[in-house]
Protein backbone atom coordinates (compact mmCIF):
# COMPACT_ATOMS: atom_id res chain seq x y z
CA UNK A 1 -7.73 14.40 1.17
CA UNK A 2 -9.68 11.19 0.58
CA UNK A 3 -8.41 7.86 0.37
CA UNK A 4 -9.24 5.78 -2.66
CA UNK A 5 -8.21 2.10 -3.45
CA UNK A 6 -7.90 0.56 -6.89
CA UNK A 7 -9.31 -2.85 -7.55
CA UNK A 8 -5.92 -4.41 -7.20
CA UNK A 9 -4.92 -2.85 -4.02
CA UNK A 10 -8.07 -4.05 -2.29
CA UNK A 11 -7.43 -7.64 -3.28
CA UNK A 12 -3.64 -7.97 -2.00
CA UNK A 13 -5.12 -6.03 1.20
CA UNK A 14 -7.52 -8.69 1.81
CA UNK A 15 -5.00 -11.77 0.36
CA UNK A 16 -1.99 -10.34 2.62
CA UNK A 17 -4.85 -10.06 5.64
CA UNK A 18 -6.26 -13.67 5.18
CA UNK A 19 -2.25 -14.86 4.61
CA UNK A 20 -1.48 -13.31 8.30
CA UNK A 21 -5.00 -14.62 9.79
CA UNK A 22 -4.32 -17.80 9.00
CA UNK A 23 -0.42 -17.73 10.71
CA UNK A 24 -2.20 -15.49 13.74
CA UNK A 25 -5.26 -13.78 13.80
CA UNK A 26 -3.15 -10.84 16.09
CA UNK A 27 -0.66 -10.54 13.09
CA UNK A 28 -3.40 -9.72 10.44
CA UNK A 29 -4.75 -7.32 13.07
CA UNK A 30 -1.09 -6.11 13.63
CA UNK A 31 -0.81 -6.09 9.84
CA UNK A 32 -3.71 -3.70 9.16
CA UNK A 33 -2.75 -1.15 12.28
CA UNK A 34 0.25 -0.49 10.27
CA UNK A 35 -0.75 -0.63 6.69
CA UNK A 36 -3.60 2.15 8.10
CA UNK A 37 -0.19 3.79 10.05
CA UNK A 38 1.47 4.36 6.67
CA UNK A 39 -1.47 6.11 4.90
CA UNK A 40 -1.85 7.92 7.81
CA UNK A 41 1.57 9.19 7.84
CA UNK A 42 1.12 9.87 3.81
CA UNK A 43 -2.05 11.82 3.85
CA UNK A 44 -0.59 15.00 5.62
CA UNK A 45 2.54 14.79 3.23
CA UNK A 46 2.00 12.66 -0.08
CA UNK A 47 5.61 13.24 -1.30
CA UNK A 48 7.00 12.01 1.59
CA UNK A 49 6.88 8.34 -0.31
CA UNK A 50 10.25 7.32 -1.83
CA UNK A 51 9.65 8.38 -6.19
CA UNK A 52 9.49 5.34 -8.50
CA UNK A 53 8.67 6.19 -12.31
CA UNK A 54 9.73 9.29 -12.97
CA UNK A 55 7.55 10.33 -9.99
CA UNK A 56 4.35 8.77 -11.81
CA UNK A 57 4.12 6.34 -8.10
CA UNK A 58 5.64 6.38 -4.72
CA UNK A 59 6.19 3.84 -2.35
CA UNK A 60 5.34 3.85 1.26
CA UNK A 61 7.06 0.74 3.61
CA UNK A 62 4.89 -0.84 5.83
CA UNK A 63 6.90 -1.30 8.77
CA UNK A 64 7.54 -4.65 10.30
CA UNK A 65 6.24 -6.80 7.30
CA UNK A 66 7.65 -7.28 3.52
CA UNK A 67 5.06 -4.45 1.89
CA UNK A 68 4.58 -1.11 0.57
CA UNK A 69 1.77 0.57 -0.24
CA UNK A 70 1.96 2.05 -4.35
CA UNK A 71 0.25 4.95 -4.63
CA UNK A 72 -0.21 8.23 -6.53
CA UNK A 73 -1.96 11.03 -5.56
CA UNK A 74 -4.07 13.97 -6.34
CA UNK A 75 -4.45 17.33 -4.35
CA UNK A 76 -7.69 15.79 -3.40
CA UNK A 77 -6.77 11.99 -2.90
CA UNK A 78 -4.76 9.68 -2.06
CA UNK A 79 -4.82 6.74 -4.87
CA UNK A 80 -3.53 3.19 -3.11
CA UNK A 81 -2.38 1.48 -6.86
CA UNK A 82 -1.23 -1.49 -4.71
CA UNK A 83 -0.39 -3.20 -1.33
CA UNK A 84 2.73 -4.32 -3.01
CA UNK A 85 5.04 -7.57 -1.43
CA UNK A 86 8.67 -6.52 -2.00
CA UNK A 87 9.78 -10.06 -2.59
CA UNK A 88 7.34 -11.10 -5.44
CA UNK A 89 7.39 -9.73 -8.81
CA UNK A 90 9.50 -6.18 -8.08
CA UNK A 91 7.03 -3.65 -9.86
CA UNK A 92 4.02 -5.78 -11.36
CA UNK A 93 1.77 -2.74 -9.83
CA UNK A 94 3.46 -0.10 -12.33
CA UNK A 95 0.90 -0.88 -15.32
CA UNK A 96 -1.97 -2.18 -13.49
CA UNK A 97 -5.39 0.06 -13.25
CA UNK A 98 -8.46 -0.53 -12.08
């Protein structure tokens, strides 16, 4: 199973990573070790993510920061819809493509 990042989900990656950098360039590093922990954890078991939508999305916590990863998923990949902060706009990801 691949990995494959929408638009969105690359943009909050690198906005949440520049955020952290600029507090402590070890807690952007510490950031991406366990964003990259979570999809690791999802890409042997893609329904382990909690079901949001009628199952349409899941959600995946990042542990240790205010995030979850959005994603849907194929049998071949793994789609990240968002890096999602759980304390702005609850859901904004739902609609969003591209």
């Amino acid at each position: 199973m691949k990995v494959v990042f929408r638009s969105v989900a690359q943009g909050e990656l690198k906005q949440a990573l520049l955020y952290y950098r600029d507090i402590d360039p070890a807690l952007a590093v510490r950031f991406l070790r366990e964003v990259e922990s979570a999809m690791d954890r999802l890409l042997p078991f893609p329904e382990s993510g909690h079901p949001r939508l009628e199952g349409r999305y899941r959600l995946a916590m990042v542990r240790g920061f205010p995030y979850a990863i959005a994603y849907s998923h194929t049998e071949a990949e793994l789609v990240i819809e968002a890096i999602a902060h759980l304390r702005r706009k609850p859901n904004y990801w739902r609609d969003l493509r591209g």
